[in-house]
Protein backbone atom coordinates (compact mmCIF):
# COMPACT_ATOMS: atom_id res chain seq x y z
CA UNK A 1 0.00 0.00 0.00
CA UNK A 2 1.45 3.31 -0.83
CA UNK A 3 1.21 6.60 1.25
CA UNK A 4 -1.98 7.98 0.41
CA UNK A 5 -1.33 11.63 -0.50
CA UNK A 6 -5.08 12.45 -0.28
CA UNK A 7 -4.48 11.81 2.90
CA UNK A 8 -1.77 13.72 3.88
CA UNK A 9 -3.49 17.00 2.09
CA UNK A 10 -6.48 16.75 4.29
CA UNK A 11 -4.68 16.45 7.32
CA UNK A 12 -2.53 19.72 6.27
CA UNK A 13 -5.80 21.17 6.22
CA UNK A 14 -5.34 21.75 2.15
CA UNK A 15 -8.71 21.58 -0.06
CA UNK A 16 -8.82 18.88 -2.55
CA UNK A 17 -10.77 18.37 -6.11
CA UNK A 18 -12.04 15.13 -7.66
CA UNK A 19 -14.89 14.35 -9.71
CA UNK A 20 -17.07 11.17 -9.89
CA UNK A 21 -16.42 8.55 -12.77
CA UNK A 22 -19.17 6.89 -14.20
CA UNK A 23 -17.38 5.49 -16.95
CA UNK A 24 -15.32 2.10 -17.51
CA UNK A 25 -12.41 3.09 -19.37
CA UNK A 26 -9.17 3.55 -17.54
CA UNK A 27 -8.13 6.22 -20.28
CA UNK A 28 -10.31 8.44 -18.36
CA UNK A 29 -9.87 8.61 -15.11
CA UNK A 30 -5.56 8.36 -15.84
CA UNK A 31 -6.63 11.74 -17.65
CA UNK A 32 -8.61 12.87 -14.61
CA UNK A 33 -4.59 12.69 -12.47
CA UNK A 34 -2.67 13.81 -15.25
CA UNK A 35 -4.32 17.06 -15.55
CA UNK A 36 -3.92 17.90 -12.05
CA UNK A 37 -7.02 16.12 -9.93
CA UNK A 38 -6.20 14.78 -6.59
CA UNK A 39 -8.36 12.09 -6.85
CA UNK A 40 -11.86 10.87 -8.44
CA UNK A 41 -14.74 8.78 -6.76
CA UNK A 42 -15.67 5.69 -8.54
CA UNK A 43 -19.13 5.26 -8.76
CA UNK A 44 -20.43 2.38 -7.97
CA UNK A 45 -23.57 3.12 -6.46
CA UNK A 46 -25.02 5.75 -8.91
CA UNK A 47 -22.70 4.42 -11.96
CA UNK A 48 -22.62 0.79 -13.84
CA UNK A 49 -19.66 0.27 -12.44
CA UNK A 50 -19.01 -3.55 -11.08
CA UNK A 51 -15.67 -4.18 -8.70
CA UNK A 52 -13.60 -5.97 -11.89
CA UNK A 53 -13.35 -2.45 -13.26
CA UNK A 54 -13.49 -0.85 -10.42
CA UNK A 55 -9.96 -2.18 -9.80
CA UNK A 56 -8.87 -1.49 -13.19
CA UNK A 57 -10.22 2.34 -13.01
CA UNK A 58 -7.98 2.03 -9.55
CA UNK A 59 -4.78 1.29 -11.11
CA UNK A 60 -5.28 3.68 -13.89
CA UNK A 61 -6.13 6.75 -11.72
CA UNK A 62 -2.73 5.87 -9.05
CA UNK A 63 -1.06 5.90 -12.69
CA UNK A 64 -2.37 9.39 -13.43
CA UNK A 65 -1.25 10.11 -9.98
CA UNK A 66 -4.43 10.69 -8.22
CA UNK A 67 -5.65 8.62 -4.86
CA UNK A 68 -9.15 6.60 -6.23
CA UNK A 69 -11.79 6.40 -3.96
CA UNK A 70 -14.36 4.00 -4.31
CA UNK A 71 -18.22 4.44 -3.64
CA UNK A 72 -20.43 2.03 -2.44
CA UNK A 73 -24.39 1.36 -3.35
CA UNK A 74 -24.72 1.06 0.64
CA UNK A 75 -23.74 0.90 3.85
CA UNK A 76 -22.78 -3.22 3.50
CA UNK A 77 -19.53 -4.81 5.05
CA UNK A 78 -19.14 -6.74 2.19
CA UNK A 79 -19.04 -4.25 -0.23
CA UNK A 80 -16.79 -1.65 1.88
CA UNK A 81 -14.51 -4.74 2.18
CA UNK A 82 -14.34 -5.23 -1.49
CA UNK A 83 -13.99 -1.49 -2.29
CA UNK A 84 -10.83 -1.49 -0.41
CA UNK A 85 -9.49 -4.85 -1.07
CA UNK A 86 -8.92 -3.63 -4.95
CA UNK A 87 -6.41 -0.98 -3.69
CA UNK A 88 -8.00 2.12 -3.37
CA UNK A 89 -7.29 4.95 -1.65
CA UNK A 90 -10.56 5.21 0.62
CA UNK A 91 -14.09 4.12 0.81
CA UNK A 92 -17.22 6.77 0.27
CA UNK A 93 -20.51 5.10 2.12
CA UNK A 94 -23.84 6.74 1.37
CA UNK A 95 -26.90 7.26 3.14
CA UNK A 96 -25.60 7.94 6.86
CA UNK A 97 -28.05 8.90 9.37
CA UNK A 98 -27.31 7.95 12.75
CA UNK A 99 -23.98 6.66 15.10
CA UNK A 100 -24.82 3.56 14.70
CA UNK A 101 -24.76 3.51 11.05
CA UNK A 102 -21.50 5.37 11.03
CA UNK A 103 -19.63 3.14 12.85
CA UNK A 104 -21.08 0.24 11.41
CA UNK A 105 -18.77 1.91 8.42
CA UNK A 106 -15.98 1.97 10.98
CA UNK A 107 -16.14 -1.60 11.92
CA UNK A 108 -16.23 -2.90 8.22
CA UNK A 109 -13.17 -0.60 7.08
CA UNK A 110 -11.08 -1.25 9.46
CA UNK A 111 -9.09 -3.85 11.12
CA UNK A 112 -8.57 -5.28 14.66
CA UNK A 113 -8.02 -3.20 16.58
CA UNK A 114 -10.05 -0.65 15.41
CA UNK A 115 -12.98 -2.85 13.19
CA UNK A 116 -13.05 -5.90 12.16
CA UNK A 117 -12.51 -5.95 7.99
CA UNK A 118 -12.53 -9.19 7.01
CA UNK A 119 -8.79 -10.31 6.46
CA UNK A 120 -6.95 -11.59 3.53
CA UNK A 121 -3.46 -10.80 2.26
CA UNK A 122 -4.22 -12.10 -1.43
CA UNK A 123 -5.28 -8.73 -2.49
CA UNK A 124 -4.91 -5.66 -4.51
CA UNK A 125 -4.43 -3.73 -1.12
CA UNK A 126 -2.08 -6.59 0.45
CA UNK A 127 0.19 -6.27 -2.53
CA UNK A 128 -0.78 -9.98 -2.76
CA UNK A 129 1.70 -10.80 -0.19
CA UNK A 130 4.63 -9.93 -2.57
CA UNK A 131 6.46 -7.92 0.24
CA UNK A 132 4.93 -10.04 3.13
CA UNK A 133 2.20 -9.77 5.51
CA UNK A 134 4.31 -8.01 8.49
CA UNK A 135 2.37 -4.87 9.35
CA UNK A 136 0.03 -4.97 6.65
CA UNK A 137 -3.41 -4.66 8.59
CA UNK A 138 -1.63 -1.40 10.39
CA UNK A 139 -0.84 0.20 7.32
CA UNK A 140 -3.39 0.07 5.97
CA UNK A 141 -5.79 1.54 8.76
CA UNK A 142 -3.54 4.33 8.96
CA UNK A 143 -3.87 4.98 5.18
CA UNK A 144 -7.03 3.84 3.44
CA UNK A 145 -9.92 6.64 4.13
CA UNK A 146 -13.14 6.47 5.62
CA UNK A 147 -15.48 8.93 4.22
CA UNK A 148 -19.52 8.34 4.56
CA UNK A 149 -22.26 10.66 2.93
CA UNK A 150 -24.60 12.90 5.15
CA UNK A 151 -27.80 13.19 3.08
CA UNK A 152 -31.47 13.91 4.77
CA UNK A 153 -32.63 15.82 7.10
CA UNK A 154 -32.18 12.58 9.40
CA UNK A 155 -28.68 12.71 8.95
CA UNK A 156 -28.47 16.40 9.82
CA UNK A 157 -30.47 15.76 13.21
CA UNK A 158 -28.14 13.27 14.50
CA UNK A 159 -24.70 14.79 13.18
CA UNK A 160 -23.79 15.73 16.63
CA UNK A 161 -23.36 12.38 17.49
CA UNK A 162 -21.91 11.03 13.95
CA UNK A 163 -19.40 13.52 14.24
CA UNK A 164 -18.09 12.22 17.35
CA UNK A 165 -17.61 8.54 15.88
CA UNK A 166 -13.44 8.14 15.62
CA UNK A 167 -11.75 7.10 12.48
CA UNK A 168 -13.99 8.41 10.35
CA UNK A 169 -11.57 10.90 7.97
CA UNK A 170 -14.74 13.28 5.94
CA UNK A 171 -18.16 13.71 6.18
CA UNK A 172 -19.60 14.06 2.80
CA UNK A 173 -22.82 16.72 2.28
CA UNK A 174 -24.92 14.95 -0.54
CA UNK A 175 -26.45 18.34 -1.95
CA UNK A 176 -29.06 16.53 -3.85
CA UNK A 177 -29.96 14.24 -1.54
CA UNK A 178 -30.68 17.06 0.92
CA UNK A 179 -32.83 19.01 -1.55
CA UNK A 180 -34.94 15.32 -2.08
CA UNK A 181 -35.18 14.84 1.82
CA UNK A 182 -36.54 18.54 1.95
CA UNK A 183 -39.40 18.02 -0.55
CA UNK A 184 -37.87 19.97 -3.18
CA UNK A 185 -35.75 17.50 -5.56
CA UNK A 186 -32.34 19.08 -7.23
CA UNK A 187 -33.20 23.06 -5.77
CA UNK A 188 -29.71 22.56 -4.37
CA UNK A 189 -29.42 26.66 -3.51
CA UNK A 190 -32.50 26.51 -1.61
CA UNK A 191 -32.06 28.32 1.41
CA UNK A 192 -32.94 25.39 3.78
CA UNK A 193 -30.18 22.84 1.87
CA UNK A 194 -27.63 25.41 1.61
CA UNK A 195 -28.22 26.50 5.80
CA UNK A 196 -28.26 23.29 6.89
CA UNK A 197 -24.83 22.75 4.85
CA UNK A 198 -23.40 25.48 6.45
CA UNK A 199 -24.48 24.53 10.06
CA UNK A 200 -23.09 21.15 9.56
CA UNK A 201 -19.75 22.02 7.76
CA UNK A 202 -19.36 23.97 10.68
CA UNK A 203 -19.89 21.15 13.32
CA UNK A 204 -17.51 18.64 11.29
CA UNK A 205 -14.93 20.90 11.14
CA UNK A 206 -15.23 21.50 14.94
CA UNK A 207 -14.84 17.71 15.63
CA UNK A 208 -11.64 17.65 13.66
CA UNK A 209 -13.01 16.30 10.57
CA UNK A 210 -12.75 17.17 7.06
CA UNK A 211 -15.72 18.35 5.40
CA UNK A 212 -16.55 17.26 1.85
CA UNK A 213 -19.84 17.70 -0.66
CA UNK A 214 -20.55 18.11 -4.48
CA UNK A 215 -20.18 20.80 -6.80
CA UNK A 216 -21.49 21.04 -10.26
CA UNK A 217 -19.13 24.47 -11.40
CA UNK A 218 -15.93 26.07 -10.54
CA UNK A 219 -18.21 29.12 -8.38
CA UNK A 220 -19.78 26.75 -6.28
CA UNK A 221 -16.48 24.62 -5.67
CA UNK A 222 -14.96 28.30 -4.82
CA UNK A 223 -18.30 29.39 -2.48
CA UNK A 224 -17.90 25.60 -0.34
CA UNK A 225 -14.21 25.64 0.01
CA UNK A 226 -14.16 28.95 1.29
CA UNK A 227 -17.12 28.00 3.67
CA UNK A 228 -14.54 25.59 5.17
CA UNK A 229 -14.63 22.34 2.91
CA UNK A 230 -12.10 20.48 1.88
CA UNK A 231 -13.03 17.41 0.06
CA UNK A 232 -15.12 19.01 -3.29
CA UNK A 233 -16.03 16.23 -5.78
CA UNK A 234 -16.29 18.88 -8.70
CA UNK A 235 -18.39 17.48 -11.63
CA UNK A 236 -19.55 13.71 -13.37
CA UNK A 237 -16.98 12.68 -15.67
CA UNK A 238 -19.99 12.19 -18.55
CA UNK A 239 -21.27 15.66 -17.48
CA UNK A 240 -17.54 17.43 -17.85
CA UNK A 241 -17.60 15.27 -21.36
CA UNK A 242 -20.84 16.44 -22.40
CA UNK A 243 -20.03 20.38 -21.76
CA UNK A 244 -17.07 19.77 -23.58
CA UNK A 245 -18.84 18.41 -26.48
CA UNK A 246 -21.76 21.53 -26.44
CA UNK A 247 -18.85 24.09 -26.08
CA UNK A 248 -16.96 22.60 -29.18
CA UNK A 249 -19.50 22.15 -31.48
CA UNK A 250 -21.18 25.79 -30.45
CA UNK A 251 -17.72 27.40 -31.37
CA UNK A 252 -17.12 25.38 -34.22
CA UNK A 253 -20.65 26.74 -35.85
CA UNK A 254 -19.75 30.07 -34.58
């Protein structure tokens, strides 16, 4: 397992960009690190993503130079177990809404002492016992991150007491998901999802955590980070393609 540098920037307090990949080929995401990301979520719960090429998409993005993280279709130990068995950088578990959900998270990330991950060196993550198993369960709870997703008004209720769960490295503000919870479906700048954002950016930063959430352009990535988050998945990697495609055919007609 190599040091994860996603890591490292949180905990200097730095603000990190990364969007979500939707998309199988490994061309992609490789592009994604070479241009300068610091990491990219693989989809798995919104995307058509299965864990084969999710561990493909893993190696190509540490070859671009970004940290992957991988994202779950729930909170499940055997999925969280799988999404970091391939080697990535961190887990992202959606749907959150009370202590005992979050560290049910904790529990299947981690090892003994801290959780109880099921345990196999043959992997991805173990470096498939090329170097030996010596200190391999260590390293990698000090390395591979624990982020979960905050997303209804549930979630917001009980964050005093999610926040307070250890080993969890980001709390993730699902923007959409909040607007749903709220009755009003994709208004993501409605007053009542964007204050109860801010309230709770505020209270995960308090406990020490790093705050993360969506955002679909450059001015809201610029409005959250200087709110105080850290972790901005900024963009789809079909949406970024599709802009791309508008903006070059509407110059191209003039």
């Amino acid at each position: 397992m190599r040091e994860n540098q996603l890591k490292r920037s949180l905990q200097r307090g730095e603000v990190v960009y990364g969007p979500f990949m939707n998309c199988s080929y490994g061309s992609f995401i490789e592009i994604v690190g070479m241009t300068g990301f610091d990491f990219a979520i693989i989809d798995m719960e919104h995307g058509p993503l299965e864990v084969e090429t999710a561990e493909d998409l893993c190696r190509a993005g540490q070859a671009g130079g970004l940290s992957p993280i991988v994202r779950v279709r729930k909170n499940d130990a055997p999925q969280i177990q799988r999404a970091l068995d391939i080697g990535s950088a961190g887990v992202q578990v959606p749907q959150i809404e009370t202590r005992a959900d979050a560290e049910a998270v904790v529990k299947a990330a981690k090892y003994q002492p801290l959780g109880m991950r099921g345990l196999s060196f043959y992997t991805r993550a173990g470096d498939y016992v090329v170097f030996g198993q010596q200190g391999i369960t260590d390293r990698l709870n000090a390395e591979q991150l624990v982020i979960i997703h905050i997303e209804g008004q549930r979630g917001l209720e009980n964050l005093d007491e999610i926040v307070s769960v250890p080993n969890i490295d980001v709390i993730f503000l699902g923007p959409y998901d909040l607007s749903q919870s709220f009755g009003i479906p994709g208004q993501v700048n409605d007053p009542r999802v964007v204050k109860g954002m801010e309230v709770a950016t505020k209270k995960i930063r308090a406990a020490g955590k790093a705050a993360g959430t969506f955002a679909g352009s450059p001015e809201a990535a610029k409005r959250w980070s200087s709110l105080g988050v850290q972790y901005i998945a900024l963009g789809v990697d079909v949406g970024i393609f599709s802009d791309a495609c508008k903006a070059l055919l509407k110059q191209a007609k003039g």
